[in-house]
C-alpha atoms as a PDB file:
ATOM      1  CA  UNK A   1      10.902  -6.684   9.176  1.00  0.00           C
ATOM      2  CA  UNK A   2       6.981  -5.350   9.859  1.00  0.00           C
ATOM      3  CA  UNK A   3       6.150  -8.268   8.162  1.00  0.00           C
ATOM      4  CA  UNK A   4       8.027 -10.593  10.180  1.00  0.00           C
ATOM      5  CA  UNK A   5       7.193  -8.830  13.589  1.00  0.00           C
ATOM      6  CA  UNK A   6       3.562  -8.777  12.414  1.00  0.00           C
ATOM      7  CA  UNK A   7       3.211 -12.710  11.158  1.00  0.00           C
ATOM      8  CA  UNK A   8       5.113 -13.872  14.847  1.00  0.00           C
ATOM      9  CA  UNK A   9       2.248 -11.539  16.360  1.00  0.00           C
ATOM     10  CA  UNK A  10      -0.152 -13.771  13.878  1.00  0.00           C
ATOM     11  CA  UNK A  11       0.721 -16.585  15.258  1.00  0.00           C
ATOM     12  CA  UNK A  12       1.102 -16.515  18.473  1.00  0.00           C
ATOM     13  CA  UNK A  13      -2.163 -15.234  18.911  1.00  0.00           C
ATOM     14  CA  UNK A  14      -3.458 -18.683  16.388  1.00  0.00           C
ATOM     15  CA  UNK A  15      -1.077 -20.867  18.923  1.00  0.00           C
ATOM     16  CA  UNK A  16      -3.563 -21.394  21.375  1.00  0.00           C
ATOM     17  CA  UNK A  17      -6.394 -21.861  18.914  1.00  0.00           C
ATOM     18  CA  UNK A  18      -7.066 -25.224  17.725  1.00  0.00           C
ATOM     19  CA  UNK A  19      -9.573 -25.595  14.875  1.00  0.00           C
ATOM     20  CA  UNK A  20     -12.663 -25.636  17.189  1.00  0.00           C
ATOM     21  CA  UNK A  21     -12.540 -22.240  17.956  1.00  0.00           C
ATOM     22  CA  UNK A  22     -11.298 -20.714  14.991  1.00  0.00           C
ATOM     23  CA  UNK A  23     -14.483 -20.281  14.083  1.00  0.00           C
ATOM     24  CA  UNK A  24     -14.897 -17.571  17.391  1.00  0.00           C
ATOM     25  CA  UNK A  25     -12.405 -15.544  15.853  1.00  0.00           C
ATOM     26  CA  UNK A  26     -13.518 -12.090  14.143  1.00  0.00           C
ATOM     27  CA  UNK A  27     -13.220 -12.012  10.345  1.00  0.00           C
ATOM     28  CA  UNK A  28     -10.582  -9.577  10.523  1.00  0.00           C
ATOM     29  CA  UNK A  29      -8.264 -12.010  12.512  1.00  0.00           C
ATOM     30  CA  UNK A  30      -8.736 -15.258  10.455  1.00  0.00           C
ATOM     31  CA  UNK A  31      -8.086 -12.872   7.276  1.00  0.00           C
ATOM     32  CA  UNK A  32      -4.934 -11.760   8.811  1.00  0.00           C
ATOM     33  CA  UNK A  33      -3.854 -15.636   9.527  1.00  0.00           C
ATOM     34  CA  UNK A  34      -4.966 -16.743   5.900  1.00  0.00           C
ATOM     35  CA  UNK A  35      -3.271 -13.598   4.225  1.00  0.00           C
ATOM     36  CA  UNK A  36      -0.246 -15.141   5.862  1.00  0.00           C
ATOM     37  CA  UNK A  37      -0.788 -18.811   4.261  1.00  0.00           C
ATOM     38  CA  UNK A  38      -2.371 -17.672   0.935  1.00  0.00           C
ATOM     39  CA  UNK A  39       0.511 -15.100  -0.059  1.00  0.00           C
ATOM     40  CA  UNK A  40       3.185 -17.982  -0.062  1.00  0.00           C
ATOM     41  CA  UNK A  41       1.225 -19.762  -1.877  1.00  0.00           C
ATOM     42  CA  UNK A  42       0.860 -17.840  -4.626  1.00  0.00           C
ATOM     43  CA  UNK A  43       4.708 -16.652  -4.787  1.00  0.00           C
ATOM     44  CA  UNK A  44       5.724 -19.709  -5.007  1.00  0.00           C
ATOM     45  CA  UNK A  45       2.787 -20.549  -7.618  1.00  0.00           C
ATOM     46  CA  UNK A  46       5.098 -21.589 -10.578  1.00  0.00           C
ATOM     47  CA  UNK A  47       4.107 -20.228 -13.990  1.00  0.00           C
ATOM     48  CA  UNK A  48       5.591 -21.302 -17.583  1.00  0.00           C
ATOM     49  CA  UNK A  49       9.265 -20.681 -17.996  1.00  0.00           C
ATOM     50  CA  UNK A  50       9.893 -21.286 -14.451  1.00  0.00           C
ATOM     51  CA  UNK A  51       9.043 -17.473 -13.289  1.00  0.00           C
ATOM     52  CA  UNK A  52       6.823 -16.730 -10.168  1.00  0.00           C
ATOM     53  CA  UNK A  53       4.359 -14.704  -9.290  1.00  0.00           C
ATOM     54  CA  UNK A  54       5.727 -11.083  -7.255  1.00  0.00           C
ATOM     55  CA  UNK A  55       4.719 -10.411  -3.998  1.00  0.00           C
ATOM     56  CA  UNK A  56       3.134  -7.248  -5.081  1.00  0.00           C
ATOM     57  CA  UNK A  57       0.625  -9.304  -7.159  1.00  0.00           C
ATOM     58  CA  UNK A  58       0.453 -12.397  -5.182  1.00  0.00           C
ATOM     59  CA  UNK A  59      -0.636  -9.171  -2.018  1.00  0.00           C
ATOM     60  CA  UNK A  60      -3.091  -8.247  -4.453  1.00  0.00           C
ATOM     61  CA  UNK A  61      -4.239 -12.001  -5.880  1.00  0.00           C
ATOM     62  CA  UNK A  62      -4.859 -13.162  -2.143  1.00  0.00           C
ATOM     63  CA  UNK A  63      -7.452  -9.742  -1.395  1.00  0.00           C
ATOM     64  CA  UNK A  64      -9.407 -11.300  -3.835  1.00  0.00           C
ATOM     65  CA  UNK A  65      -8.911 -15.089  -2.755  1.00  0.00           C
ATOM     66  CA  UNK A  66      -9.719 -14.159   0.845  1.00  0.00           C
ATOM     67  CA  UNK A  67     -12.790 -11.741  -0.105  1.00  0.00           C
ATOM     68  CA  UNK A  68     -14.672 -14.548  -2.276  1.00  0.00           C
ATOM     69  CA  UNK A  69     -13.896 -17.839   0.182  1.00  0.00           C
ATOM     70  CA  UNK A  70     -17.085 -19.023   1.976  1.00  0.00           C
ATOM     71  CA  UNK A  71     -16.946 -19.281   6.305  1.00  0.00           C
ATOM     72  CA  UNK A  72     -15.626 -22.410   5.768  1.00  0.00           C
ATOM     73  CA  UNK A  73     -13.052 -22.167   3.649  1.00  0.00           C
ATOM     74  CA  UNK A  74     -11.359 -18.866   5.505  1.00  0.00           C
ATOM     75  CA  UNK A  75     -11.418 -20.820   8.698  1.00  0.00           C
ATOM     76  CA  UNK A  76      -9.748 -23.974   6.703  1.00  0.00           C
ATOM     77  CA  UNK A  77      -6.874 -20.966   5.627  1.00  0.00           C
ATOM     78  CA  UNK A  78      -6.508 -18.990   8.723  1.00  0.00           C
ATOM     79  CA  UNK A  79      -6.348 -22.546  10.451  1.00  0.00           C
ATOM     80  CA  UNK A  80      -3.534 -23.538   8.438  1.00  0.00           C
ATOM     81  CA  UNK A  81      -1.742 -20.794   9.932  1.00  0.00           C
ATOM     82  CA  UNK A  82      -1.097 -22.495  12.593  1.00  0.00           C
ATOM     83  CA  UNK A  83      -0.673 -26.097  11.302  1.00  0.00           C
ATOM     84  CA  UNK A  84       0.945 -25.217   8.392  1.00  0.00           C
ATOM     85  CA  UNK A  85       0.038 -25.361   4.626  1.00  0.00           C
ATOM     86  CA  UNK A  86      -0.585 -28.741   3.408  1.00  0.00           C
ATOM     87  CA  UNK A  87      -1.709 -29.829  -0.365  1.00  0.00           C
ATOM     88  CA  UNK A  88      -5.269 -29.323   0.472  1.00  0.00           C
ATOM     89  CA  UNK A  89      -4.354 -25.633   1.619  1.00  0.00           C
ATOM     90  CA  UNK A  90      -2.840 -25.252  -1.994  1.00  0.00           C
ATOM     91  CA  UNK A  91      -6.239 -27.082  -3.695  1.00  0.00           C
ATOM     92  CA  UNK A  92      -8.286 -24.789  -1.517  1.00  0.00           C
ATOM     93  CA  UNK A  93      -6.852 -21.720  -2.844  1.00  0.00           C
ATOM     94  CA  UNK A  94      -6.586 -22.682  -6.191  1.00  0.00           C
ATOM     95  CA  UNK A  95     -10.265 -23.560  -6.460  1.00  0.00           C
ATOM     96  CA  UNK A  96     -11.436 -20.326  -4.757  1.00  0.00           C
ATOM     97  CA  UNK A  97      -9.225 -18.662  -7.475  1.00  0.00           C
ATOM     98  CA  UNK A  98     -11.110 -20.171 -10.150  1.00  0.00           C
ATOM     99  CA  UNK A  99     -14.301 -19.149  -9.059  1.00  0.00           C
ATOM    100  CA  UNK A 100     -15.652 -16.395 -11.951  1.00  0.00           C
ATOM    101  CA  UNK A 101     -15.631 -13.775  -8.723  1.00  0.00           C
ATOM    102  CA  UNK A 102     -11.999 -14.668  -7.948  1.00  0.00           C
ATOM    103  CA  UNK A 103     -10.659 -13.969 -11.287  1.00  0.00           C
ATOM    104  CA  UNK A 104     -12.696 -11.000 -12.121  1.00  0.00           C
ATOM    105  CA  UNK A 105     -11.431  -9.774  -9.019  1.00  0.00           C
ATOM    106  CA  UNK A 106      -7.959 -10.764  -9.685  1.00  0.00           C
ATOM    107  CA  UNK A 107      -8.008  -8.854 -12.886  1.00  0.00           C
ATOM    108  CA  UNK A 108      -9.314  -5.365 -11.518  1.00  0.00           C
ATOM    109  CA  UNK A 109      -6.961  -5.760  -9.189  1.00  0.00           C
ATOM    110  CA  UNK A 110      -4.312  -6.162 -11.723  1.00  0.00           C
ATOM    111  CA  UNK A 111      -5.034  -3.611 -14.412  1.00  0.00           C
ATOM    112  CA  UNK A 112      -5.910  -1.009 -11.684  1.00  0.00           C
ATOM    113  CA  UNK A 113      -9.851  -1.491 -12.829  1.00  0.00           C
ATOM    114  CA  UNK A 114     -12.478  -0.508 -10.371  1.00  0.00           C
ATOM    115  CA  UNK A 115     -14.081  -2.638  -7.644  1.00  0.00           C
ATOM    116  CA  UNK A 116     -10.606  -4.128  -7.325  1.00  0.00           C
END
């Protein structure tokens, strides 16, 4: 329910925004409006044998996603919060997740390593 109370306050706040000046908003904000795109996308990531990916680890998965995307790219995300995901939102995050930094993050974050 926090969650839900706390993505409505997400976007109303992103209603009145168009893309223009997304780019005025602090970091903190347009991480709070991408967290809100990239998690979905990651749950509903589909791996082999049909399973998906839990929210705990898709939670920690988008940390990383959202600390190693350039200026651009977090506006692109937090943006979409408002328009809604489209197929380059899902490209978007999947490249920034292949990035060496991404993954090493991702797996710190996983195994409980340090730096995470």
């Amino acid at each position: 329910m926090k969650r839900i109370i706390a993505l409505g306050t997400i976007v109303a706040a992103l209603a009145a925004c168009t893309t223009d000046n997304m780019a005025e908003m602090t970091a903190e904000a347009k991480s709070d409006a991408a967290r809100a795109v990239v998690v979905p996308i990651v749950m509903n990531t589909e791996l082999p044998g049909g399973h998906t990916i839990p929210e705990s680890i898709a939670t920690a998965m988008t940390t990383c996603i959202i600390e190693n995307s350039t200026d651009v790219e977090l506006t692109a995300l937090a943006a979409a919060a408002v328009t809604g995901p489209t197929a380059d939102t899902n490209y978007m995050v999947s490249n920034i997740l292949s990035r060496s930094s991404t993954t090493a993050c991702a797996s710190r974050a996983l195994t409980g390593g340090a730096g995470a």
